[in-house]
Protein backbone atom coordinates (compact mmCIF):
# COMPACT_ATOMS: atom_id res chain seq x y z
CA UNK A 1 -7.05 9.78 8.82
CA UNK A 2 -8.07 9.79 5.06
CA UNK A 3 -11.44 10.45 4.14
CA UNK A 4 -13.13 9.50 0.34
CA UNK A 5 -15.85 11.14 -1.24
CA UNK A 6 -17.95 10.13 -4.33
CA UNK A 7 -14.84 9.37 -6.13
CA UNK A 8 -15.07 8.74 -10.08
CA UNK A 9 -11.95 7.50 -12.71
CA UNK A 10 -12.61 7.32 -16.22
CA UNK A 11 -10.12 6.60 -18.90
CA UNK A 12 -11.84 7.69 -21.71
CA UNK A 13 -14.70 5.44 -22.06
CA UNK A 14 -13.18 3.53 -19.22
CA UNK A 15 -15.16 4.19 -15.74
CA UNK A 16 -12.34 2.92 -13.63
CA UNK A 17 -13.75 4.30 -10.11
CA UNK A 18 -17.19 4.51 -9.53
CA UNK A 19 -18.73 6.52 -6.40
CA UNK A 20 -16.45 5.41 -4.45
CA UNK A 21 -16.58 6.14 -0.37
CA UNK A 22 -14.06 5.00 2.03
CA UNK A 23 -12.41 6.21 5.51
CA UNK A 24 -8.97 4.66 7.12
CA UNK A 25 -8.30 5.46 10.26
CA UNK A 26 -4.55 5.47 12.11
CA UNK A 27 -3.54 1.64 13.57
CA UNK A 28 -5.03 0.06 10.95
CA UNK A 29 -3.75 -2.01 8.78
CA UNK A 30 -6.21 -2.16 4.99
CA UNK A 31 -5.82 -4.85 2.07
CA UNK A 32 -7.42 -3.74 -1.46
CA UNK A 33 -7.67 -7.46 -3.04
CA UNK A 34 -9.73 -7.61 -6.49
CA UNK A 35 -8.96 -8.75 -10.12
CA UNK A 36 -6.62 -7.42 -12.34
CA UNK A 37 -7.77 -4.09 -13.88
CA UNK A 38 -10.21 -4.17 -10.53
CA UNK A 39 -9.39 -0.06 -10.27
CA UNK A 40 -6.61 -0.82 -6.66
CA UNK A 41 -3.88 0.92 -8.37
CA UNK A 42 -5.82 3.92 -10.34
CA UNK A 43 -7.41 4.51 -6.48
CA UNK A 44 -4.19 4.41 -4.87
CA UNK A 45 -2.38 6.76 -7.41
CA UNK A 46 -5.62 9.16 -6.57
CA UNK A 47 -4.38 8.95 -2.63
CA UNK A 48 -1.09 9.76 -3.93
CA UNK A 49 -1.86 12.65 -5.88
CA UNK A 50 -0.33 10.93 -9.04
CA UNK A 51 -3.71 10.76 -11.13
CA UNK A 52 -6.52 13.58 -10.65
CA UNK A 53 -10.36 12.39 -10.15
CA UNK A 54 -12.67 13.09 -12.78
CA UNK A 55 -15.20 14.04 -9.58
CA UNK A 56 -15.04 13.40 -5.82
CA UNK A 57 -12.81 14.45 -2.95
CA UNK A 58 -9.89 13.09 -0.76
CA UNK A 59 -9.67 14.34 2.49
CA UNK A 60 -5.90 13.50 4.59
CA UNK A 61 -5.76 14.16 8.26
CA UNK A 62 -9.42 16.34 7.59
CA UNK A 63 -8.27 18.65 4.77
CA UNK A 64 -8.68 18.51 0.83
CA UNK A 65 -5.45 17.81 -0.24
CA UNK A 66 -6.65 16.81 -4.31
CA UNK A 67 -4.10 19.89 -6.34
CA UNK A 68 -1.90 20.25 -3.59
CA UNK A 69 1.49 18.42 -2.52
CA UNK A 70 2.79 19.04 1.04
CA UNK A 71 0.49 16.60 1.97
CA UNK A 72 2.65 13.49 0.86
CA UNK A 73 5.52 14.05 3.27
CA UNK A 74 3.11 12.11 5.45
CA UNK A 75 2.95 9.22 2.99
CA UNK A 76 5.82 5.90 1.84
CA UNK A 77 4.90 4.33 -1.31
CA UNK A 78 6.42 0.84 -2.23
CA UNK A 79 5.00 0.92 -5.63
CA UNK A 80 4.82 -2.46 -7.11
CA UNK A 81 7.71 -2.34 -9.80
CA UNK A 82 10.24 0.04 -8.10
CA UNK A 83 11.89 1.54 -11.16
CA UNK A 84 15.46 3.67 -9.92
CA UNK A 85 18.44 4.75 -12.35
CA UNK A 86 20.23 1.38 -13.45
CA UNK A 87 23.69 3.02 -13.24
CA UNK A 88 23.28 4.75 -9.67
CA UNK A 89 24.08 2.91 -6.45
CA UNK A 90 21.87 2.01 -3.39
CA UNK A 91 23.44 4.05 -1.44
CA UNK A 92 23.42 7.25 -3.91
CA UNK A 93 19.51 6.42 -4.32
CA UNK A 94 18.94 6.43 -0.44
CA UNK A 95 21.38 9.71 -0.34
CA UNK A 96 18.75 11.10 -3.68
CA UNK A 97 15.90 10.46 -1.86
CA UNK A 98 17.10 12.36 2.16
CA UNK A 99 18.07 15.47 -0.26
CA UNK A 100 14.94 15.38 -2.10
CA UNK A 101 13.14 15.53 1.04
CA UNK A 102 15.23 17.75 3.28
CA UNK A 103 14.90 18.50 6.71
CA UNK A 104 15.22 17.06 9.82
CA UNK A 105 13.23 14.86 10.58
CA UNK A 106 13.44 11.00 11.87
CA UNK A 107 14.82 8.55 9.49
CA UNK A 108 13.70 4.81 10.23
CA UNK A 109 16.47 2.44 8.69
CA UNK A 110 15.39 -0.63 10.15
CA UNK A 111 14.21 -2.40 7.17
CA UNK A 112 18.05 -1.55 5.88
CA UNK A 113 19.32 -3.62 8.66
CA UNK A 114 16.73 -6.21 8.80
CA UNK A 115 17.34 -6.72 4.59
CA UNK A 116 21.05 -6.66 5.18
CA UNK A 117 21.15 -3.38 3.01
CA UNK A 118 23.98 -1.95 4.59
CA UNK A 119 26.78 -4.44 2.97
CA UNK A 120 25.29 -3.90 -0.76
CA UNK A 121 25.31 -0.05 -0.48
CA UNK A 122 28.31 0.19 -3.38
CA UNK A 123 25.82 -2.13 -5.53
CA UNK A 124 24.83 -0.54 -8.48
CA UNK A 125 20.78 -0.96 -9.06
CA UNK A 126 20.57 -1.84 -12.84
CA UNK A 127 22.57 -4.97 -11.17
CA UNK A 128 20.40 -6.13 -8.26
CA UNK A 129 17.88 -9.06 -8.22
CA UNK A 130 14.25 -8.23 -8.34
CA UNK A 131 13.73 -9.10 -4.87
CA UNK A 132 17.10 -6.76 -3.75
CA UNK A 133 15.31 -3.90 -6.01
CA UNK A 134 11.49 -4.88 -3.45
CA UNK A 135 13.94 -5.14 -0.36
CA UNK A 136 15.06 -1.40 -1.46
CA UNK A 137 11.89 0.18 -2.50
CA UNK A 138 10.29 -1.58 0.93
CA UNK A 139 13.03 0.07 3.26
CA UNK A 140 12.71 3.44 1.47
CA UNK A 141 8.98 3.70 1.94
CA UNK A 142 9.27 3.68 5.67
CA UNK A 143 12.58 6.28 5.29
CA UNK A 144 10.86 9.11 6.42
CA UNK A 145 8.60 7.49 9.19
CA UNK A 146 5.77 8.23 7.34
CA UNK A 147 1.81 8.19 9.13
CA UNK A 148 0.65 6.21 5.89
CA UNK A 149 2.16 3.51 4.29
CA UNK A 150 0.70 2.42 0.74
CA UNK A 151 2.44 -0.72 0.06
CA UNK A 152 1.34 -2.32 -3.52
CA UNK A 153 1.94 -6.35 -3.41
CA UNK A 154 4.94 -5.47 -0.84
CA UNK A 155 5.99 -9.72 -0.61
CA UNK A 156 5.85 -10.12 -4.34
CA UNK A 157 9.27 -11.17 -4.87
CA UNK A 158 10.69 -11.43 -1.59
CA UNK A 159 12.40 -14.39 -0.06
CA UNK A 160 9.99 -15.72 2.99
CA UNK A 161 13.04 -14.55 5.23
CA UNK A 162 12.75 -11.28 4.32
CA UNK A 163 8.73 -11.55 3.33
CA UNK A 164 8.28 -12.18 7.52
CA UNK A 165 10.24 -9.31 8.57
CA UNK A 166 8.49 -6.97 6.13
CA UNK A 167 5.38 -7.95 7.61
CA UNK A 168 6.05 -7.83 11.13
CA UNK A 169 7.46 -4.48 10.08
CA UNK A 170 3.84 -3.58 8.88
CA UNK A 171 2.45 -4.94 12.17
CA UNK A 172 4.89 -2.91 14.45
CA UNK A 173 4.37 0.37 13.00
CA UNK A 174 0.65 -0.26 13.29
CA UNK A 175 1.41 -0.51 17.36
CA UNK A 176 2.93 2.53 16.58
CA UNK A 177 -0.01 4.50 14.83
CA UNK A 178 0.55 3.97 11.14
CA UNK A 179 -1.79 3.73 8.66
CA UNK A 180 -1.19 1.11 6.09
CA UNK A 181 -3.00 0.61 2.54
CA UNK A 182 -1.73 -3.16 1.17
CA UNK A 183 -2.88 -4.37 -2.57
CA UNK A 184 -2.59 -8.51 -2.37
CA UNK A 185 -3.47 -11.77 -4.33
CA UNK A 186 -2.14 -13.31 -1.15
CA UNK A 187 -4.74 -14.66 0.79
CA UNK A 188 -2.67 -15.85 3.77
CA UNK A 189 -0.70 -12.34 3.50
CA UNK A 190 -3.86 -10.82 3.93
CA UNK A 191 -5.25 -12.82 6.95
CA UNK A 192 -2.34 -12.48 8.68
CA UNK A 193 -2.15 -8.46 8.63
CA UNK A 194 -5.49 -7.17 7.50
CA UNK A 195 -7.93 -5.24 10.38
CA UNK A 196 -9.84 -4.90 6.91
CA UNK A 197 -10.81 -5.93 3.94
CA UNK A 198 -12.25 -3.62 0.51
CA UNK A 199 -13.01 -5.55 -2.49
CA UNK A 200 -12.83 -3.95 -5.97
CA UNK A 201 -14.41 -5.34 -9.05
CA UNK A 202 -14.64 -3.05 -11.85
CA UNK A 203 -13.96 0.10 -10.27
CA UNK A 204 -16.80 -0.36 -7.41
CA UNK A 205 -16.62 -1.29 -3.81
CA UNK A 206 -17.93 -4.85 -3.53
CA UNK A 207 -17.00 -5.48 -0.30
CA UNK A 208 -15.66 -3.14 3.04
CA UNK A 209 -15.80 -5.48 6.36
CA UNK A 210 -13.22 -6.51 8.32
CA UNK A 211 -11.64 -9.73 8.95
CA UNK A 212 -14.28 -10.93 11.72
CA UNK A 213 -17.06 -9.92 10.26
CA UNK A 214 -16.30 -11.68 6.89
CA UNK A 215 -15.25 -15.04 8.91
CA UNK A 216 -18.39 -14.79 10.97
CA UNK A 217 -20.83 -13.86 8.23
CA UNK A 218 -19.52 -17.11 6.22
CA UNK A 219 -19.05 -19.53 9.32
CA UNK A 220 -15.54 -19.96 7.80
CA UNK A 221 -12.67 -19.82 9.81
CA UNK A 222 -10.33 -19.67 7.04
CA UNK A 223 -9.87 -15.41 5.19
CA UNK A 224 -9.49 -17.26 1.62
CA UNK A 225 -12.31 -19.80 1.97
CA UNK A 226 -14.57 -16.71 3.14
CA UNK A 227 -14.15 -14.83 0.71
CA UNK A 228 -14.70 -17.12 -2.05
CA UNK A 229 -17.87 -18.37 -0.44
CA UNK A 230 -18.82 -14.26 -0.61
CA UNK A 231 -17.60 -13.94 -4.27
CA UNK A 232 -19.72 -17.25 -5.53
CA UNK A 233 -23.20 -15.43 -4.84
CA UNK A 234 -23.48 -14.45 -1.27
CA UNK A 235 -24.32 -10.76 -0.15
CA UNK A 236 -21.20 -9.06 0.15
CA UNK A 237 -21.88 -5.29 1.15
């Protein structure tokens, strides 16, 4: 479903992507875990057509899509920090969002209903908690029934209520077909929904298995205690 070629990032003097190669497929459900400053977010923005490569392609659904935008109607971003007006209300910024897009298409509220959305509509946002504000970027990523969800630390924030039902969210949709791209610290996030497993350090792939293969490689049964073992000294590509 997406397709990476000899990608390269610099800022400057800054080489923030290196040669990197990657396919997703649909029904699968990816975690980017690295440091800090690892490169997750400047690859992620590349998907999303919010920062141009220095050199490389991106292929979506087999076509070039890098200088182009129809594209992204496929794609729901939960960006990490949802920033939205401070004086409109939920409701207005759902009602933004279905003009923006236009068309016809299927809407998918359930995360409004599952987050108990519907009774804050009238809430203004500049007013709302930071885990109301994750609750509202969450539900608005999967709006538009999107093929690809890129969901950057999506529990950050949340309540473990509402952390659950995000994440058997992710997990249904995957039943479904959808593609989903998840940035986490969370180890036990990470076991519980990844098929997959890339880690970045410095802008290169250090590691692209999944799940089994890093338990069985380690003779660890636990995702964490794997991939520590991996990151202390052990081969890990």
């Amino acid at each position: 479903m997406i397709k990476i070629e000899n990608l390269n990032k610099s800022f400057g003097k800054l080489d923030v992507l290196k040669n990197i190669n990657l396919n997703f497929d649909a029904a699968e459900v990816i975690c980017l875990i690295g440091p800090n400053g690892s490169g997750k977010t400047t690859l992620i923005k590349c998907l999303l057509g919010l920062v141009l490569p220095d050199s490389g392609k991106v292929f979506v659904k087999g076509e070039s899509v890098l200088g182009t935008w129809a594209y992204r109607k496929d794609f729901g971003y939960m960006p990490q920090i949802g920033r939205f007006p401070e004086q409109m209300k939920i409701q207005q910024v759902f009602q933004m969002m279905k003009d923006l897009r236009g068309g016809t298409g299927m809407i998918d509220e359930e995360l409004v209903d599952s987050f108990s959305l519907g009774g804050m509509m009238e809430k203004r946002m500049g007013y709302l908690s930071g885990g109301t504000r994750q609750k509202v970027s969450a539900a608005l990523a999967y709006l538009f029934n999107p093929e690809i969800l890129i969901l950057d630390e999506p529990t950050a924030g949340l309540d473990p209520i509402s952390s659950e039902r995000l994440k058997s969210k992710v997990l249904k949709e995957k039943q479904h077909g959808k593609l989903t791209l998840i940035t986490s610290h969370n180890m036990t996030e990470v076991e519980e929904l990844a098929d997959k497993v890339i880690f970045i350090v410095d802008g290169s792939i250090q590691l692209n298995k999944t799940v089994d293969e890093i338990k069985k490689d380690t003779n660890e049964s636990r995702l964490g205690k794997a991939l520590a073992i991996m990151m202390e000294g052990q081969s890990i590509v």
